[in-house]
PDB file of N, CA and C in Angstrom:
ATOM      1  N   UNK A   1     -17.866  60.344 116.574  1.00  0.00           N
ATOM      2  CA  UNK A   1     -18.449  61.580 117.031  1.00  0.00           C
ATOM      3  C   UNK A   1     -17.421  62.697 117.038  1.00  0.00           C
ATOM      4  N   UNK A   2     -16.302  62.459 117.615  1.00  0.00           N
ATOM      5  CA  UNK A   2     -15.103  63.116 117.301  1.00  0.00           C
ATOM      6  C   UNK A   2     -14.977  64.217 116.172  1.00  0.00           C
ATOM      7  N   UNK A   3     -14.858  63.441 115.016  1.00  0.00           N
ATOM      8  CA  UNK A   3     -15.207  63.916 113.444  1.00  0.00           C
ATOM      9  C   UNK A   3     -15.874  64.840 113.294  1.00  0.00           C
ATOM     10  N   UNK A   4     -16.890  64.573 113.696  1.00  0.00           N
ATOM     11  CA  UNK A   4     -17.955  65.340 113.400  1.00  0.00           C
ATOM     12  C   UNK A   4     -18.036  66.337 114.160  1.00  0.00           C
ATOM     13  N   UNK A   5     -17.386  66.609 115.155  1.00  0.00           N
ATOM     14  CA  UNK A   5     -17.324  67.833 115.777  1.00  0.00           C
ATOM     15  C   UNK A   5     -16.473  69.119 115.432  1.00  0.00           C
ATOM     16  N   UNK A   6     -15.319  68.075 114.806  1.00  0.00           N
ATOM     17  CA  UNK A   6     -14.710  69.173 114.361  1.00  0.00           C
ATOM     18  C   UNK A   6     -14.344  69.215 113.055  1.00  0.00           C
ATOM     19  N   UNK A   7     -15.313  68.583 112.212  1.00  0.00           N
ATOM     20  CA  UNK A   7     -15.800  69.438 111.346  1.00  0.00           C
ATOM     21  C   UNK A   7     -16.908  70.474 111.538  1.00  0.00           C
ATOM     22  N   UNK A   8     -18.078  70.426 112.060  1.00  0.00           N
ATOM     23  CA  UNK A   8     -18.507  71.049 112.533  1.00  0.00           C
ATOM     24  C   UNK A   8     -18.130  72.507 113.227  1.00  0.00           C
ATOM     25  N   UNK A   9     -17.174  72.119 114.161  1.00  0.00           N
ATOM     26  CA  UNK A   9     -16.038  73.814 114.423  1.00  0.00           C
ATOM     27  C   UNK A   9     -15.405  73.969 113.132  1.00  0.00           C
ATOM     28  N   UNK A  10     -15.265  73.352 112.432  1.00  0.00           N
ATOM     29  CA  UNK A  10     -14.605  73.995 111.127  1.00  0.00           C
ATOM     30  C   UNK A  10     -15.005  75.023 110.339  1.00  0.00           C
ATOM     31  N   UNK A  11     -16.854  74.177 110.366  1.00  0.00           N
ATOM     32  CA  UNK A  11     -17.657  75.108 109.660  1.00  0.00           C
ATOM     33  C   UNK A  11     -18.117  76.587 109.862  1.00  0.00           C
ATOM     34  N   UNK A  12     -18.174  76.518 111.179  1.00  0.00           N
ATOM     35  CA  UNK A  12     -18.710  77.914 112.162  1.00  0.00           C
ATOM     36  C   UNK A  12     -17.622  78.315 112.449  1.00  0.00           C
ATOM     37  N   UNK A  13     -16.138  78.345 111.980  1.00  0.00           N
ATOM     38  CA  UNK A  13     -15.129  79.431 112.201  1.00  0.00           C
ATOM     39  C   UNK A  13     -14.901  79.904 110.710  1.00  0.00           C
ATOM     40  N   UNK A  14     -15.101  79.356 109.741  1.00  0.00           N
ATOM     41  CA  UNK A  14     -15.311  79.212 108.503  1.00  0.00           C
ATOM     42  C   UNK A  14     -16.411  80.409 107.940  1.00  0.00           C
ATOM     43  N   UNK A  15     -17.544  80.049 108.490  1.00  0.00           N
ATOM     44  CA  UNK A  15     -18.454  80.746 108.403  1.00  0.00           C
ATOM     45  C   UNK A  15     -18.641  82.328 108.938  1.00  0.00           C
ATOM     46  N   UNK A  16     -18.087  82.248 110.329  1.00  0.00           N
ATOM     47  CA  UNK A  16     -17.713  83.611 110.849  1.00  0.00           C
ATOM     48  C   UNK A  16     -16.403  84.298 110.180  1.00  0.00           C
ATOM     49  N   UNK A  17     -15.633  83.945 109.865  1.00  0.00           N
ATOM     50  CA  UNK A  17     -14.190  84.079 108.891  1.00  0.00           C
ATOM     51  C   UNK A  17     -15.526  85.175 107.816  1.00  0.00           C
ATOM     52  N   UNK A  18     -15.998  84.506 106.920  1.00  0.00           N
ATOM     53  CA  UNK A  18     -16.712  84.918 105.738  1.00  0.00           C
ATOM     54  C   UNK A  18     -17.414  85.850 106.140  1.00  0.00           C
ATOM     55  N   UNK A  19     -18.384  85.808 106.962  1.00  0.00           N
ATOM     56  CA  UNK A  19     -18.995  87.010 107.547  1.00  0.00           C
ATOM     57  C   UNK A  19     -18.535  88.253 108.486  1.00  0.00           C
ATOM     58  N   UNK A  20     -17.266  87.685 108.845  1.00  0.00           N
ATOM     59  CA  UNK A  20     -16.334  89.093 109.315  1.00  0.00           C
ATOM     60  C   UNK A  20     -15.271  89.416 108.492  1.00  0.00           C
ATOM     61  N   UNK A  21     -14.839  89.171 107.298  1.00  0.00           N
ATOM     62  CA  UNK A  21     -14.277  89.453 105.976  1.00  0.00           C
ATOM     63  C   UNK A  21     -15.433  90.623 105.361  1.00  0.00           C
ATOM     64  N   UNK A  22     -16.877  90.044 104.955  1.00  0.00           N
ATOM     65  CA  UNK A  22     -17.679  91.043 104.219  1.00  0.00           C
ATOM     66  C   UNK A  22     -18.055  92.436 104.879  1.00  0.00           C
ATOM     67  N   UNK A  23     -17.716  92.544 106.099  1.00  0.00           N
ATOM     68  CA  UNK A  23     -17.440  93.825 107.017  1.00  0.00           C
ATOM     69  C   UNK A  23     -16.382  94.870 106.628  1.00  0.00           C
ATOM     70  N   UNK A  24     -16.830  95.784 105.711  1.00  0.00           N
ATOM     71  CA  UNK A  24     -16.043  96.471 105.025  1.00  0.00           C
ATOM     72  C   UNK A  24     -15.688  97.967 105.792  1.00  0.00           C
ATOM     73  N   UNK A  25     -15.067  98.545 106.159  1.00  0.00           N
ATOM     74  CA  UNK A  25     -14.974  99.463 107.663  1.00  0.00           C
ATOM     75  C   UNK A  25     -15.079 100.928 106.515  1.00  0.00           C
ATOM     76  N   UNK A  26     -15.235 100.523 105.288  1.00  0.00           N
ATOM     77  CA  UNK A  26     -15.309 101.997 105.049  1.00  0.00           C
ATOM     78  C   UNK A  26     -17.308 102.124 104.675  1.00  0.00           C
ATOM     79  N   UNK A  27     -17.480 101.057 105.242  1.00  0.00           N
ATOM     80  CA  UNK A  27     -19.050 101.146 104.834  1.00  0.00           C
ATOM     81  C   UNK A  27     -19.602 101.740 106.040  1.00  0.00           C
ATOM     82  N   UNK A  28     -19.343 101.464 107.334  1.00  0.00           N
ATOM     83  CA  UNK A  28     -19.549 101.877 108.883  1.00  0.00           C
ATOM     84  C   UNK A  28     -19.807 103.518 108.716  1.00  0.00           C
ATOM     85  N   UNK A  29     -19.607 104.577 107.508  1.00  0.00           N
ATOM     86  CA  UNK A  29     -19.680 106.065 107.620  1.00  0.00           C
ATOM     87  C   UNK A  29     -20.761 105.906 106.668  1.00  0.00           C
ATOM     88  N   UNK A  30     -21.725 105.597 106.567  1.00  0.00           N
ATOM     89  CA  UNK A  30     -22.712 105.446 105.515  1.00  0.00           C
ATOM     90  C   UNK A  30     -24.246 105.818 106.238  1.00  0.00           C
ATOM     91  N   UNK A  31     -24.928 106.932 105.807  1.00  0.00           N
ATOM     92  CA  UNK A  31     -25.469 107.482 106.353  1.00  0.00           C
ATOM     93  C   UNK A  31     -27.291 106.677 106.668  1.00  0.00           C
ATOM     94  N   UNK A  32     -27.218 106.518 107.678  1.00  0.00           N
ATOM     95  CA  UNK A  32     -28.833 105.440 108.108  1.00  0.00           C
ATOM     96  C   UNK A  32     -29.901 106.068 107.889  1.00  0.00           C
ATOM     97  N   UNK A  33     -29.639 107.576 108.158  1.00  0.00           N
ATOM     98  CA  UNK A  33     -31.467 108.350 107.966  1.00  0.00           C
ATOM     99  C   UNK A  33     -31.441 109.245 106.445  1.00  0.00           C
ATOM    100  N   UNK A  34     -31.690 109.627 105.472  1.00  0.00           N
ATOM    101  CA  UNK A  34     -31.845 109.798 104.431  1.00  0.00           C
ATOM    102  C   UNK A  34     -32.991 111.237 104.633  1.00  0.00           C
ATOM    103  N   UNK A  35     -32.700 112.144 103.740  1.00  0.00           N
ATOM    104  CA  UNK A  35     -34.061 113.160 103.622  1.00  0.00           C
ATOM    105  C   UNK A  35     -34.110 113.296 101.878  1.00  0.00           C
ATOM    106  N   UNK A  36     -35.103 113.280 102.109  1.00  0.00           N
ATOM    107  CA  UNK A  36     -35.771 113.190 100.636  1.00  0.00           C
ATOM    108  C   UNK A  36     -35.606 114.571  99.972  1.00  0.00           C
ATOM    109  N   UNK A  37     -34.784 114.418  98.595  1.00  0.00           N
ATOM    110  CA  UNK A  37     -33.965 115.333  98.346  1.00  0.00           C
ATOM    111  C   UNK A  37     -32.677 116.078  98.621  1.00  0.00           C
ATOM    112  N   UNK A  38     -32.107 115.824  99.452  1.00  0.00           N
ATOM    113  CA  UNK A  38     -31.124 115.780  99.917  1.00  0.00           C
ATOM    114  C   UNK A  38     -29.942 115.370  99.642  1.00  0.00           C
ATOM    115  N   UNK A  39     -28.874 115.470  99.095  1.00  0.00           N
ATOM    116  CA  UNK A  39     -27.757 114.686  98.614  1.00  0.00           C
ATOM    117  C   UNK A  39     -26.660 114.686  99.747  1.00  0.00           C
ATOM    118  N   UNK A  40     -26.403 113.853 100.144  1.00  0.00           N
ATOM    119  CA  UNK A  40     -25.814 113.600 101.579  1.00  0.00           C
ATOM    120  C   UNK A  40     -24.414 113.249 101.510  1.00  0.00           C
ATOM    121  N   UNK A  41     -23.942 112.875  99.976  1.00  0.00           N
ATOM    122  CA  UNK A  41     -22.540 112.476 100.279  1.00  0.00           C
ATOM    123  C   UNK A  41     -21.681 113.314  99.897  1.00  0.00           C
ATOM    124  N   UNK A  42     -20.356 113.300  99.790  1.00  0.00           N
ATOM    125  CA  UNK A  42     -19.192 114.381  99.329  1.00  0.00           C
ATOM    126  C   UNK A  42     -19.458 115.018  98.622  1.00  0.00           C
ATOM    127  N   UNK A  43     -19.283 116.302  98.512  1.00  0.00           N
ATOM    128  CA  UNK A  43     -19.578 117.475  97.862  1.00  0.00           C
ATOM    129  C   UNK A  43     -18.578 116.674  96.277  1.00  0.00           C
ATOM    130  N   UNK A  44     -18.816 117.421  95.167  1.00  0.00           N
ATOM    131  CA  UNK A  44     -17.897 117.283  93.985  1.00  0.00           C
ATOM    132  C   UNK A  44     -17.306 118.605  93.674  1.00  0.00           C
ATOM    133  N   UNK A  45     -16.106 117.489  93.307  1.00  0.00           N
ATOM    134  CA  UNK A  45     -14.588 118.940  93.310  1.00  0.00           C
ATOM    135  C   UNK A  45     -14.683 120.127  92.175  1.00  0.00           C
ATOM    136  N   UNK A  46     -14.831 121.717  92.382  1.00  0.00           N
ATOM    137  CA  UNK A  46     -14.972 122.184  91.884  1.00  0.00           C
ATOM    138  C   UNK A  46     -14.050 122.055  89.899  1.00  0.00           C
ATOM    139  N   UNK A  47     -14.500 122.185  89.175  1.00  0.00           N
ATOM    140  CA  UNK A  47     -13.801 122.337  87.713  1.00  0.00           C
ATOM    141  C   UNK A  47     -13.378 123.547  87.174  1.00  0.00           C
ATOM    142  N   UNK A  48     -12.531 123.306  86.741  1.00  0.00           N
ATOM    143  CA  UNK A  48     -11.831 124.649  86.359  1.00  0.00           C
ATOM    144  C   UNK A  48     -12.279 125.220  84.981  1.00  0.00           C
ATOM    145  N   UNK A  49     -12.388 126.415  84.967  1.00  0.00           N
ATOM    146  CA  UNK A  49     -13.038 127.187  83.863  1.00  0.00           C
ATOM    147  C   UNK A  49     -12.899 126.763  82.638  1.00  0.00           C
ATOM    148  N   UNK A  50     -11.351 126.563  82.613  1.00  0.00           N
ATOM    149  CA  UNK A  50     -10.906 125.954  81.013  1.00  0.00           C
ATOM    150  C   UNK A  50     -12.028 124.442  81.187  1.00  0.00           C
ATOM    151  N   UNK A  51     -12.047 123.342  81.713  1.00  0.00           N
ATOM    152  CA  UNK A  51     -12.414 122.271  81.713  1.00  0.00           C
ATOM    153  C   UNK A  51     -14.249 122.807  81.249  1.00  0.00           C
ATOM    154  N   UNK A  52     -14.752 123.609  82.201  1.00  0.00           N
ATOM    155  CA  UNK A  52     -16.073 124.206  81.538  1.00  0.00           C
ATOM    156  C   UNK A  52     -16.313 124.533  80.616  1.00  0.00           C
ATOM    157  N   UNK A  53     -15.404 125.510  80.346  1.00  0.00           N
ATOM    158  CA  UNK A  53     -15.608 125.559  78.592  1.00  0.00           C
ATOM    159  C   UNK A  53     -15.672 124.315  77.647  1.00  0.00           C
ATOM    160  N   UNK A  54     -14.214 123.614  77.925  1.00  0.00           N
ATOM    161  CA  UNK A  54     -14.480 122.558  76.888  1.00  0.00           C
ATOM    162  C   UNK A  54     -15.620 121.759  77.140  1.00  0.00           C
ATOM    163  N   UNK A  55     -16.276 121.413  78.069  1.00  0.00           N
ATOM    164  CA  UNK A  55     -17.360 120.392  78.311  1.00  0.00           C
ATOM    165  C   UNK A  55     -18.703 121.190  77.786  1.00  0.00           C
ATOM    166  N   UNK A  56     -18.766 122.386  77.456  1.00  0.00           N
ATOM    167  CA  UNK A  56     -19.961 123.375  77.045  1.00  0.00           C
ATOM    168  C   UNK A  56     -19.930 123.000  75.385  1.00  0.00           C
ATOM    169  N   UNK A  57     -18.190 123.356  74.725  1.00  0.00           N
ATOM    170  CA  UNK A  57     -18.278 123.150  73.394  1.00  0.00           C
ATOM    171  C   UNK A  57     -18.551 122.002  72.926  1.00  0.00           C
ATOM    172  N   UNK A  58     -18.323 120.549  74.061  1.00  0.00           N
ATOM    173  CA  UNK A  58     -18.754 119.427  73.787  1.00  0.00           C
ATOM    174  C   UNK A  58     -20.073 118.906  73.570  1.00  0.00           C
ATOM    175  N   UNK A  59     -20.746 119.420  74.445  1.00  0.00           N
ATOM    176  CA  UNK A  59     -22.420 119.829  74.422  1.00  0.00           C
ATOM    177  C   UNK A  59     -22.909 120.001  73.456  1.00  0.00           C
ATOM    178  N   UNK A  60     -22.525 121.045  73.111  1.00  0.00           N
ATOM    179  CA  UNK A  60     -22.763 121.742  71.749  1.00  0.00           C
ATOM    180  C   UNK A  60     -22.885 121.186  70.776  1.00  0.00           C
ATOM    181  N   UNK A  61     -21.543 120.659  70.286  1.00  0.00           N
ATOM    182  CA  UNK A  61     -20.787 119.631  69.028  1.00  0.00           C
ATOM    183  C   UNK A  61     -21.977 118.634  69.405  1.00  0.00           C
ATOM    184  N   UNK A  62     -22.264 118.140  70.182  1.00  0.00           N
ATOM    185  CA  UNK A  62     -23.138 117.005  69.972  1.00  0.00           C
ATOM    186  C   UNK A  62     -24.908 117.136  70.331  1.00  0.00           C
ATOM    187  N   UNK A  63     -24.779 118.384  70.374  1.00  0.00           N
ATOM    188  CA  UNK A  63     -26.247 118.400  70.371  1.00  0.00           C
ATOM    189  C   UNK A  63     -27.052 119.685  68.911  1.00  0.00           C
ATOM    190  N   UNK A  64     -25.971 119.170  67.803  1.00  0.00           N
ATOM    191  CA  UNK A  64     -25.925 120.198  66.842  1.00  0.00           C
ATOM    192  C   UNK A  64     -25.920 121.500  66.775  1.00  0.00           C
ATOM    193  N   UNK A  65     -25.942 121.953  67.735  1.00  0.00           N
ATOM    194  CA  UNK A  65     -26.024 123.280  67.378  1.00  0.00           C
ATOM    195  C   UNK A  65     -24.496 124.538  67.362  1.00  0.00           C
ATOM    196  N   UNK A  66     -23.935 123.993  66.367  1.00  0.00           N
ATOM    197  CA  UNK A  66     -22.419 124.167  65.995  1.00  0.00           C
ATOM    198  C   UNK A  66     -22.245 125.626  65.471  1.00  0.00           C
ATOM    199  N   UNK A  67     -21.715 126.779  65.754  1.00  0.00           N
ATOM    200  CA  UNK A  67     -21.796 127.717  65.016  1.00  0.00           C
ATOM    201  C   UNK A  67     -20.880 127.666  63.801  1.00  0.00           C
ATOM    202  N   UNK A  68     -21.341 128.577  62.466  1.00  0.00           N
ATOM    203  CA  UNK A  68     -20.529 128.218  61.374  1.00  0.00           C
ATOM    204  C   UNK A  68     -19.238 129.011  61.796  1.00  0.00           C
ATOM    205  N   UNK A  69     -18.969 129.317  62.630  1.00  0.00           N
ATOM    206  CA  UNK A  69     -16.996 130.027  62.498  1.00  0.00           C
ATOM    207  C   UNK A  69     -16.293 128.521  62.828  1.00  0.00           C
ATOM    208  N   UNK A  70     -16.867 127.210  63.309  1.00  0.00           N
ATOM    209  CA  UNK A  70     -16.349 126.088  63.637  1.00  0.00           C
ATOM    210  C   UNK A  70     -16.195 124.831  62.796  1.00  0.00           C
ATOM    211  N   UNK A  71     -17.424 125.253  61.707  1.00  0.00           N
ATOM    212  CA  UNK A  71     -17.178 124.681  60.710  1.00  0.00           C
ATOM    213  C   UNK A  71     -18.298 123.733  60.479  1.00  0.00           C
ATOM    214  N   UNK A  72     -19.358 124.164  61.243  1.00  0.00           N
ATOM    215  CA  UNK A  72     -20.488 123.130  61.464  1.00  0.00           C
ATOM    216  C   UNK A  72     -22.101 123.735  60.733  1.00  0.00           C
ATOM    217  N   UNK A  73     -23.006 123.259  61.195  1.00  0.00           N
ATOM    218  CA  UNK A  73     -24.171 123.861  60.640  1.00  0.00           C
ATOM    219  C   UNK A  73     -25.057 123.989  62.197  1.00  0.00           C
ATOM    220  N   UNK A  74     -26.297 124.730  61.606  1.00  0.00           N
ATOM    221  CA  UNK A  74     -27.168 124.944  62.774  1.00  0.00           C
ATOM    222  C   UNK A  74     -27.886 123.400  61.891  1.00  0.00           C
ATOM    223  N   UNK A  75     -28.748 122.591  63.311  1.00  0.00           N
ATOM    224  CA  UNK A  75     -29.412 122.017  63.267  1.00  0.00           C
ATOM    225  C   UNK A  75     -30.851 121.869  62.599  1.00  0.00           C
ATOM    226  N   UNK A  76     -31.565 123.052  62.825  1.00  0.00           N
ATOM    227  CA  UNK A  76     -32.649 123.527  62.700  1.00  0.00           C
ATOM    228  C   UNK A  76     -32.841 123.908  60.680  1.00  0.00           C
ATOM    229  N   UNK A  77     -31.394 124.176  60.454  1.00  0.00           N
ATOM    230  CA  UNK A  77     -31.356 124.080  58.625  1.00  0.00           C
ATOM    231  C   UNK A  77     -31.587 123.186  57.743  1.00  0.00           C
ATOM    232  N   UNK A  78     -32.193 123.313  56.995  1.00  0.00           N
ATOM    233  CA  UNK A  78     -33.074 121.908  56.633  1.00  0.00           C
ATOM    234  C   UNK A  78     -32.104 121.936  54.767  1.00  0.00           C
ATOM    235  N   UNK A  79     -31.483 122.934  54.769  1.00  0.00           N
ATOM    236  CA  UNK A  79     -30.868 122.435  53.709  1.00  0.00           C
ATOM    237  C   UNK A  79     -29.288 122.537  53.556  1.00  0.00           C
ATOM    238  N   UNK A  80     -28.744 122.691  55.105  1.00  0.00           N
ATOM    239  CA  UNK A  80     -27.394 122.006  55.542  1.00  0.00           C
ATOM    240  C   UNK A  80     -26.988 120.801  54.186  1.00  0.00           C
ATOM    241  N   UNK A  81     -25.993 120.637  54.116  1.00  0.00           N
ATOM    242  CA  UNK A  81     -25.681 119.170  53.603  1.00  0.00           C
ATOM    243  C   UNK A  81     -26.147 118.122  54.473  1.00  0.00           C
ATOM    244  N   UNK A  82     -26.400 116.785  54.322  1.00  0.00           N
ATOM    245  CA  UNK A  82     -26.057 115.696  55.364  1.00  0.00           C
ATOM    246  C   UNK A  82     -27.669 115.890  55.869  1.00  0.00           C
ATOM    247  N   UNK A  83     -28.695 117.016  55.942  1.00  0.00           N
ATOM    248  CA  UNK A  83     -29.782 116.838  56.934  1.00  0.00           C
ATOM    249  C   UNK A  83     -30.400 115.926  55.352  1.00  0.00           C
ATOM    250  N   UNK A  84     -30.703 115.886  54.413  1.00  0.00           N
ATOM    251  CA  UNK A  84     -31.390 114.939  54.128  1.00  0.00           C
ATOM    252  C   UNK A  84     -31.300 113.286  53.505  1.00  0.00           C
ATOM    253  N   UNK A  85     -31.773 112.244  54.343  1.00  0.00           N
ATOM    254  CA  UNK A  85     -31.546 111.029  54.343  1.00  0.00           C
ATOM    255  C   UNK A  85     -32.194 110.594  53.203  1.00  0.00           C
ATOM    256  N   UNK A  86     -33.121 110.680  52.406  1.00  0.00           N
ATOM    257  CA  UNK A  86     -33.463 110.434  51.328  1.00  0.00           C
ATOM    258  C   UNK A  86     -32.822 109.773  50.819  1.00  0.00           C
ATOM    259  N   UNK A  87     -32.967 108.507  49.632  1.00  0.00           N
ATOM    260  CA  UNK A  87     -32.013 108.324  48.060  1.00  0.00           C
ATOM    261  C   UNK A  87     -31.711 109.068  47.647  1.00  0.00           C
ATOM    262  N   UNK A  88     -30.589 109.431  46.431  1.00  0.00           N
ATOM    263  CA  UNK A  88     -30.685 110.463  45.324  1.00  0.00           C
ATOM    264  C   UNK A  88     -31.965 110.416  44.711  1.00  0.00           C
ATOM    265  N   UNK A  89     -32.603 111.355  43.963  1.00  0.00           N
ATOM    266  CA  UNK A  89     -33.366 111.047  42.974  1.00  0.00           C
ATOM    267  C   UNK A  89     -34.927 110.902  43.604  1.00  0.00           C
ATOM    268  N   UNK A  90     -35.263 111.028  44.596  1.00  0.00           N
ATOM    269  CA  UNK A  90     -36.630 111.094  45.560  1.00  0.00           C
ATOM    270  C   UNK A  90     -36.644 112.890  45.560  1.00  0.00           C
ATOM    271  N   UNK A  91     -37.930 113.169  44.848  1.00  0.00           N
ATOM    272  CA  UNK A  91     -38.143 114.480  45.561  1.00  0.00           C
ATOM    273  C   UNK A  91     -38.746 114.611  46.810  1.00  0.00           C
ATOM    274  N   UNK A  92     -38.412 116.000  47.265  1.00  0.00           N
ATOM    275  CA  UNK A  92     -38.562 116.487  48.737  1.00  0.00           C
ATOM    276  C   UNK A  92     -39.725 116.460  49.468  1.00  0.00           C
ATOM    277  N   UNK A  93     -40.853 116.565  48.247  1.00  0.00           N
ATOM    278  CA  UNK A  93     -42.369 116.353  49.087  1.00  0.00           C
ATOM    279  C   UNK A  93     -43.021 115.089  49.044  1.00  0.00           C
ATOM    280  N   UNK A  94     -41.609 114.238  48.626  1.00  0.00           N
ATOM    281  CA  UNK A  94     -42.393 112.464  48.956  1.00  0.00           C
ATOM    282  C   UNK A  94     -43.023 112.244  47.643  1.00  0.00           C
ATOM    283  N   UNK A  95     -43.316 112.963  46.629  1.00  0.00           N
ATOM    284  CA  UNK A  95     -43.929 111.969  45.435  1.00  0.00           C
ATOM    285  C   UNK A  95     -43.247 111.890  44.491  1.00  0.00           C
TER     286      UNK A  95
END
């Protein structure tokens, strides 16, 4: 009976060990009531103009619409290089 007891305390200090380990103290500031719409956590750190810009021209570059002083095409040009996927040798109205 002995034995078994303390294994038994083994288990339940064991067990509380594990469950007061997963008690993470930076979770304790985590907000319980919520409003719908609302964004409740740390503000985000303002970016600096230069960083705006480049993240605008990045935009850009990848959402085609490149002006030609950059070396790119407008999207919307249908006889850009590169806009048509065709074979060689297929004409344009499919027959």
């Amino acid at each position: 009976m002995s034995t078994s007891k303390t294994i038994l305390t083994i288990c339940v200090l064991a067990g509380a060990a594990v469950v007061l380990a997963a008690c993470d103290s930076s979770e304790q500031r985590v907000p319980l009531s919520y409003e719908k719409g609302v964004y409740l956590g740390k503000p985000d750190a303002p970016l600096s103009e230069e960083t705006l810009s480049a993240l605008r021209e990045r935009a850009a570059y990848q959402g085609g619409f490149v002006n030609a002083s950059s070396g790119g095409f407008m999207a919307a040009d249908e006889t850009a290089a590169g806009s048509d996927v065709r074979p060689p040798g297929v004409p344009r109205d499919g027959n």
